[in-house]
C-alpha atoms as a PDB file:
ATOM      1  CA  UNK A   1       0.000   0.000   0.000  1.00  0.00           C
ATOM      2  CA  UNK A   2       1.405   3.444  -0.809  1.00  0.00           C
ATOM      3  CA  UNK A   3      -0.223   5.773   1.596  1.00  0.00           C
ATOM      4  CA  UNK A   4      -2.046   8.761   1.623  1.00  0.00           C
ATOM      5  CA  UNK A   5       0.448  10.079  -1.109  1.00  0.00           C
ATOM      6  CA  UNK A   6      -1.100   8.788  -3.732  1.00  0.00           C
ATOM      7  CA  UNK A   7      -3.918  11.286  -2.909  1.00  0.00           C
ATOM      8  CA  UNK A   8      -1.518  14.692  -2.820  1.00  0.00           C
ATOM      9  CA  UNK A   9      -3.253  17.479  -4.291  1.00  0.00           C
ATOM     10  CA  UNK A  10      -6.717  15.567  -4.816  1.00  0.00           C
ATOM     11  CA  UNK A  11      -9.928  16.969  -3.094  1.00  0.00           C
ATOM     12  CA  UNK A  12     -11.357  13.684  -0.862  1.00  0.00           C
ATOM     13  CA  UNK A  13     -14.294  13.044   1.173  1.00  0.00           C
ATOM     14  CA  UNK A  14     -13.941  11.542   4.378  1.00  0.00           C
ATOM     15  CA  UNK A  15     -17.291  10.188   5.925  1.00  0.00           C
ATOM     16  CA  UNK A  16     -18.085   9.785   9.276  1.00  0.00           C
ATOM     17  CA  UNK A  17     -21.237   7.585  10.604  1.00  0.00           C
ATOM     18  CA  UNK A  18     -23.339   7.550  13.402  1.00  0.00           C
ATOM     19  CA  UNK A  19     -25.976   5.354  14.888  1.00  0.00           C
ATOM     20  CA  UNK A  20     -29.111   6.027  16.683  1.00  0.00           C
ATOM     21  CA  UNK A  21     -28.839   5.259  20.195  1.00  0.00           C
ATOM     22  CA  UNK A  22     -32.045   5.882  21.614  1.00  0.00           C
ATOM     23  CA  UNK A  23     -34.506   3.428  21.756  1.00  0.00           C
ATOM     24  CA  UNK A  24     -37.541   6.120  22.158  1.00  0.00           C
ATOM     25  CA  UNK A  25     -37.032   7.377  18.839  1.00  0.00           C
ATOM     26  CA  UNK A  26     -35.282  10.683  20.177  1.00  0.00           C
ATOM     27  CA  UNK A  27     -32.475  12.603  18.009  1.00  0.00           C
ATOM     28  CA  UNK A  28     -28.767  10.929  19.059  1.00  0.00           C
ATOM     29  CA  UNK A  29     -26.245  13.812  18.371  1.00  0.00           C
ATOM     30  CA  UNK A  30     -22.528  13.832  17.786  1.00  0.00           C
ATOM     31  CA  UNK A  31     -20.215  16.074  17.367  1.00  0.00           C
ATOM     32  CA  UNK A  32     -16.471  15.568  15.641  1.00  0.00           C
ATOM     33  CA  UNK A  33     -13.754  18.344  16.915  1.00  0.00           C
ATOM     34  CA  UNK A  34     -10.547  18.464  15.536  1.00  0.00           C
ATOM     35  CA  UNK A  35      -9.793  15.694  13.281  1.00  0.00           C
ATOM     36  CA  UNK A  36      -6.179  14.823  11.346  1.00  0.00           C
ATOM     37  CA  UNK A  37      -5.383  11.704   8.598  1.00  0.00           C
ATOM     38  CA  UNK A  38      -1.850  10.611   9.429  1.00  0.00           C
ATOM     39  CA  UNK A  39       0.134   8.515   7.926  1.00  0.00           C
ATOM     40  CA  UNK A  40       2.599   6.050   9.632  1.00  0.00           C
ATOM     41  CA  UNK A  41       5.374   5.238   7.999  1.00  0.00           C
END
């Protein structure tokens, strides 16, 4: 596998999912702070 190279200069998506938690058919919220893609070497 190369990496995240392979993707330099090339607009992505990255998708995050959540699940609803609450069996009385409320709203489940989520919030994502400060995120970062990494690659180890």
């Amino acid at each position: 596998m190369s990496g995240v190279s392979a993707y330099a200069g090339q607009k992505i998506t990255v998708k995050f999912t959540g699940v609803e938690t609450d069996k009385g058919g409320g709203t489940t919220d989520f919030v994502i702070d400060d995120t970062a893609l990494n690659q180890a070497s």
